[in-house]
C-alpha atoms as a PDB file:
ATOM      1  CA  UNK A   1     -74.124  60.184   3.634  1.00  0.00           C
ATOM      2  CA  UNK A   2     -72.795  62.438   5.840  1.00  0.00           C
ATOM      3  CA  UNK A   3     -72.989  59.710   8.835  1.00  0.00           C
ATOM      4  CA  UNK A   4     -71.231  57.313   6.682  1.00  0.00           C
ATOM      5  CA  UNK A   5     -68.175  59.838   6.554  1.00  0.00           C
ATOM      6  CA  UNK A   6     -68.146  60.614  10.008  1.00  0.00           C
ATOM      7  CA  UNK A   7     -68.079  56.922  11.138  1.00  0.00           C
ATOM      8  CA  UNK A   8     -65.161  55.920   8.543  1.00  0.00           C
ATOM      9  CA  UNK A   9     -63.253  58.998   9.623  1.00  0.00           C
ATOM     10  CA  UNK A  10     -63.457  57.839  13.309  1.00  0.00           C
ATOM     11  CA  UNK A  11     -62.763  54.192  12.924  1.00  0.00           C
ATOM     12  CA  UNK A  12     -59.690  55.328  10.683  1.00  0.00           C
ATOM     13  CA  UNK A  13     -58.294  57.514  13.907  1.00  0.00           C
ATOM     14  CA  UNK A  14     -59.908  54.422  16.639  1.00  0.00           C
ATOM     15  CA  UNK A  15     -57.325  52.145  14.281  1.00  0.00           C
ATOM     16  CA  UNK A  16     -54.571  54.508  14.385  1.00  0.00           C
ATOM     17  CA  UNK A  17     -55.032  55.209  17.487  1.00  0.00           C
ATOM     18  CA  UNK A  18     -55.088  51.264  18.622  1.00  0.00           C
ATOM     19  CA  UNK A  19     -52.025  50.895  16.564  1.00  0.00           C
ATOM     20  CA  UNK A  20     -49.886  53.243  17.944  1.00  0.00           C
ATOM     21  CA  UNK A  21     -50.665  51.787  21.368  1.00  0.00           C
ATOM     22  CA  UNK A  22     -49.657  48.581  20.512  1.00  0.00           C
ATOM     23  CA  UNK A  23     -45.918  49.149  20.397  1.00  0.00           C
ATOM     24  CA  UNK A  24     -43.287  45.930  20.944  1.00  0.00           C
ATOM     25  CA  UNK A  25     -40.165  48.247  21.325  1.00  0.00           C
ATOM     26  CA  UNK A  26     -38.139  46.717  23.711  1.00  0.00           C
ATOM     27  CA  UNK A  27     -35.090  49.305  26.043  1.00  0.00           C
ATOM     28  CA  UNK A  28     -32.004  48.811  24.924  1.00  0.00           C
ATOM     29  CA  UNK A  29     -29.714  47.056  26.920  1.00  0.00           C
ATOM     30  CA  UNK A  30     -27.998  46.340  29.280  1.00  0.00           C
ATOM     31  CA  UNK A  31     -29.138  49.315  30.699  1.00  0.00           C
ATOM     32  CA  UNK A  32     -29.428  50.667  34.753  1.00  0.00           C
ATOM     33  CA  UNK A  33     -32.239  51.972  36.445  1.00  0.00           C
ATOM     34  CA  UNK A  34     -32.380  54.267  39.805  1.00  0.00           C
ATOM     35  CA  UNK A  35     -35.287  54.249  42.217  1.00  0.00           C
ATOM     36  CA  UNK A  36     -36.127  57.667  43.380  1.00  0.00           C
ATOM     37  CA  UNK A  37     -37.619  57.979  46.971  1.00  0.00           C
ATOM     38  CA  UNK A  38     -40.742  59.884  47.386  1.00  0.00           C
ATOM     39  CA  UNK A  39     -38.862  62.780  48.060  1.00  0.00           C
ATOM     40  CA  UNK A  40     -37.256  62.318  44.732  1.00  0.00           C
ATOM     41  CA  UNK A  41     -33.558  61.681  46.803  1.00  0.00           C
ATOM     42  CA  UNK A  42     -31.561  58.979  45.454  1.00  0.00           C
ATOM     43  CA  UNK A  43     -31.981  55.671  48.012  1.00  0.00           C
ATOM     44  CA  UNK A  44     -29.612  53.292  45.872  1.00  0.00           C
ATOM     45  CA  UNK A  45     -31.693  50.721  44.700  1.00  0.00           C
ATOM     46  CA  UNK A  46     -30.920  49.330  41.347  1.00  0.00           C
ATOM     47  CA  UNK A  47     -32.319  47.350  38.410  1.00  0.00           C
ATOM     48  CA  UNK A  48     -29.711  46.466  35.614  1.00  0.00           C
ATOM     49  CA  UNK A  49     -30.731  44.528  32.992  1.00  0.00           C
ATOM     50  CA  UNK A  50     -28.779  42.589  30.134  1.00  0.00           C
ATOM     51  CA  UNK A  51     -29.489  41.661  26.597  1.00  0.00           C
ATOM     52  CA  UNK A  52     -29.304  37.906  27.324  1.00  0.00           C
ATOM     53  CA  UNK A  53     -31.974  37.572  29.950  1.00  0.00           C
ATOM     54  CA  UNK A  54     -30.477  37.929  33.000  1.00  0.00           C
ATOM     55  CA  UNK A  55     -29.649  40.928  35.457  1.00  0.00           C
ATOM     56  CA  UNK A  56     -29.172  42.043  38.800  1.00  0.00           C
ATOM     57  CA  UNK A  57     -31.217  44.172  41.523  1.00  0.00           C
ATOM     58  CA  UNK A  58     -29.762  45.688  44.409  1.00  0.00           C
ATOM     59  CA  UNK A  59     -31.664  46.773  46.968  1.00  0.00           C
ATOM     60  CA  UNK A  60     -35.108  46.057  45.199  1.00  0.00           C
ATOM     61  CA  UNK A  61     -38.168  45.372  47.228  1.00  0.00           C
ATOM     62  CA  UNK A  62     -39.740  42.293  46.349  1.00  0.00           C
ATOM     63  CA  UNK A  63     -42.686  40.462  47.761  1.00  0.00           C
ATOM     64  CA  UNK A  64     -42.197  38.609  50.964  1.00  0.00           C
ATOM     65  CA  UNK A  65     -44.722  36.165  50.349  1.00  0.00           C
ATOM     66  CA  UNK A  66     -46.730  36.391  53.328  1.00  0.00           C
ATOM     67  CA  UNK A  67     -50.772  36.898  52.046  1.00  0.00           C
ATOM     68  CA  UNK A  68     -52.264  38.574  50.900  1.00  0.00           C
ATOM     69  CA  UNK A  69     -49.717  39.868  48.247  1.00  0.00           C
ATOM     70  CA  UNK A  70     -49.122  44.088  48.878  1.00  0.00           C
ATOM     71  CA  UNK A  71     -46.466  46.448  48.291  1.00  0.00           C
ATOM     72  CA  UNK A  72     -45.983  47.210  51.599  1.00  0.00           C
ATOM     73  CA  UNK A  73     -45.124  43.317  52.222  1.00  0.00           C
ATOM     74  CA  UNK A  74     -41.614  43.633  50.559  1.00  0.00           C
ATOM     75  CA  UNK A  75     -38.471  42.864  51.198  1.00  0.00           C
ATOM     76  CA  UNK A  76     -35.046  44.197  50.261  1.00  0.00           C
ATOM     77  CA  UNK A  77     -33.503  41.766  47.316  1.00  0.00           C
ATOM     78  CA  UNK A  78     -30.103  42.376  46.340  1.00  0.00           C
ATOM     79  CA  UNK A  79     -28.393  39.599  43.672  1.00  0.00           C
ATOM     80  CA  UNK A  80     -29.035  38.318  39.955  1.00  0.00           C
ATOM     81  CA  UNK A  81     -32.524  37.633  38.172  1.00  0.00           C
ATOM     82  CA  UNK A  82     -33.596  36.303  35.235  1.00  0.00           C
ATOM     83  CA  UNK A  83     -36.173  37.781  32.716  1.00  0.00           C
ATOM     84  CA  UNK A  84     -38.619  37.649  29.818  1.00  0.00           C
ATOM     85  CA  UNK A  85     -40.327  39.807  27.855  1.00  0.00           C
ATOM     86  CA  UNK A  86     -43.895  38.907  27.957  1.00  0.00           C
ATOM     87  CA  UNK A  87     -46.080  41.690  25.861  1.00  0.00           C
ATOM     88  CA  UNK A  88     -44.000  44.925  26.600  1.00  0.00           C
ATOM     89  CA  UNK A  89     -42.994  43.772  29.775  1.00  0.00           C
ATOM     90  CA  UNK A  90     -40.293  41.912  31.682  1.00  0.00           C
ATOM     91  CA  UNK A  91     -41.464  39.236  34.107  1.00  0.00           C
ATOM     92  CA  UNK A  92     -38.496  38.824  36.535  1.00  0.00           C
ATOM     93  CA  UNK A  93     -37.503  35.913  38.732  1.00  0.00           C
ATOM     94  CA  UNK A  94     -35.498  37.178  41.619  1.00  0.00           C
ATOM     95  CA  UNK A  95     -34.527  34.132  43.352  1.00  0.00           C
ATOM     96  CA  UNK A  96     -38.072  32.431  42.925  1.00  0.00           C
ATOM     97  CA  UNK A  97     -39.959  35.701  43.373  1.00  0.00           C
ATOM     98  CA  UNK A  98     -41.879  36.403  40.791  1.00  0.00           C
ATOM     99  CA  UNK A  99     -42.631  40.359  39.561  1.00  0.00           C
ATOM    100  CA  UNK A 100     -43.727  42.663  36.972  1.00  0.00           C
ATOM    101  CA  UNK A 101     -41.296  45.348  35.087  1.00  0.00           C
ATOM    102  CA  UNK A 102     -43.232  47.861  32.968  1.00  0.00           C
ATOM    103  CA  UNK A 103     -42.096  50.572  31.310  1.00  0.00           C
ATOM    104  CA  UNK A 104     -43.209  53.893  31.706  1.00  0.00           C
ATOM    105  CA  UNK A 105     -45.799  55.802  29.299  1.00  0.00           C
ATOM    106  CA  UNK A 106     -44.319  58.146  26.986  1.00  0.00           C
ATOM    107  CA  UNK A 107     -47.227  60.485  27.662  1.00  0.00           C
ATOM    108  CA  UNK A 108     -50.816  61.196  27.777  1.00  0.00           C
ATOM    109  CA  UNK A 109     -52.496  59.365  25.126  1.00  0.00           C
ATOM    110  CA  UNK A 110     -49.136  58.861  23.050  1.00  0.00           C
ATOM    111  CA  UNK A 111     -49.231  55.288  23.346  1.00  0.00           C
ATOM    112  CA  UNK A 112     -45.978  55.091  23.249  1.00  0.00           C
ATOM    113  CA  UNK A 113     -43.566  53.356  25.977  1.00  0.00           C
ATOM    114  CA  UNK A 114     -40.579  55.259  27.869  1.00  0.00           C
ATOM    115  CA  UNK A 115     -38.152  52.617  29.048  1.00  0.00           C
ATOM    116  CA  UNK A 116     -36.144  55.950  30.591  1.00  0.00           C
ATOM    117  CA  UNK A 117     -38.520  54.887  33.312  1.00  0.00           C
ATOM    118  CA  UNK A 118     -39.507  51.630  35.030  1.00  0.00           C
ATOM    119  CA  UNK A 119     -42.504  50.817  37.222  1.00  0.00           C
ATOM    120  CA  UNK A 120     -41.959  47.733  39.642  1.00  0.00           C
ATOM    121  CA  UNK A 121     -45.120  45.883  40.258  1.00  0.00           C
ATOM    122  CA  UNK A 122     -44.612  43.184  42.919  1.00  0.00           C
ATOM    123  CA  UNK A 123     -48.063  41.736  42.975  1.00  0.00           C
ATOM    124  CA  UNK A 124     -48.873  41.613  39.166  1.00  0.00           C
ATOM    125  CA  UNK A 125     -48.902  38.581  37.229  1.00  0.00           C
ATOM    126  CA  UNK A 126     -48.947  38.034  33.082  1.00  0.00           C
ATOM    127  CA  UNK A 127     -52.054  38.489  33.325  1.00  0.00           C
ATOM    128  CA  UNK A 128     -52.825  41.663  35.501  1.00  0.00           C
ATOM    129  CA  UNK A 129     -51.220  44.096  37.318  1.00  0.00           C
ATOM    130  CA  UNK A 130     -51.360  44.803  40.722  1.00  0.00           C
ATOM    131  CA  UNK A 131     -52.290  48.001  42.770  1.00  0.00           C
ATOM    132  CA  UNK A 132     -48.720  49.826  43.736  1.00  0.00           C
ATOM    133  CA  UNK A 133     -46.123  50.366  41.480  1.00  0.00           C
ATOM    134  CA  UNK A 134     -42.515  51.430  42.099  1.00  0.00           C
ATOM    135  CA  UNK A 135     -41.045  53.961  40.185  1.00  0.00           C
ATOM    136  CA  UNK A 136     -37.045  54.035  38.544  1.00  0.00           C
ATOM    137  CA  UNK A 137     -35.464  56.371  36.266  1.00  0.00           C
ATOM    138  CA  UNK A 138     -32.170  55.446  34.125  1.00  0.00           C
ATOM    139  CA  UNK A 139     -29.415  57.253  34.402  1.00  0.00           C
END
């Protein structure tokens, strides 16, 4: 009897748990993000994004397209993109480069999503995410 309890009690937290992971919040917008350096100095690179699916980077590295895709082969995009959401994230088109916008985790185990910060993944896809990510914060 006893095992019975324990079991329902943990697949009741395992489904709250799974629940409050699966959030579909999306920022609100338009809304500007700042890419902090590693020495956490401003380096004026900028992600805006707008409510109707467009937005514009300045300064953003993007993939260069030389193989095999990496975060250190970028290059500096400044001008407007387009985006969709695709399952908490925004795939961007910056002039026919494709990358990954996620938004920060709210904390450990929270499940929740902080869109105060971005990540930049240049080499993920819808369907996985790539090794490097670039960090922004709004302000």
């Amino acid at each position: 009897m006893l095992d019975r309890r324990l079991a329902a009690a943990i697949g009741t937290l395992v489904t709250v748990a799974c629940c409050a992971c699966s959030t579909t919040d999306a920022p609100a917008l338009p809304d500007t993000w700042e890419r902090l350096s590693p020495d956490r100095a401003e380096d004026g690179t900028t992600i805006e994004l707008r409510p109707d699916g467009t937005g514009t980077f300045t300064s953003v590295p993007v993939w260069d397209g030389t193989l095999p895709c990496s975060s250190t082969r970028t290059m500096r995009y400044s001008g407007e993109i387009t985006w969709t959401m695709h399952d908490e994230r925004f795939m961007v088109d910056a002039a026919g480069t494709p990358l990954v916008v996620w938004g920060g985790t709210g904390g450990f185990l929270s499940g929740s999503i902080n869109w105060g910060k971005l990540l930049v993944d240049v080499c993920a896809t819808k369907d996985g995410a790539g090794q490097d990510l670039l960090a922004f914060v709004s302000f």
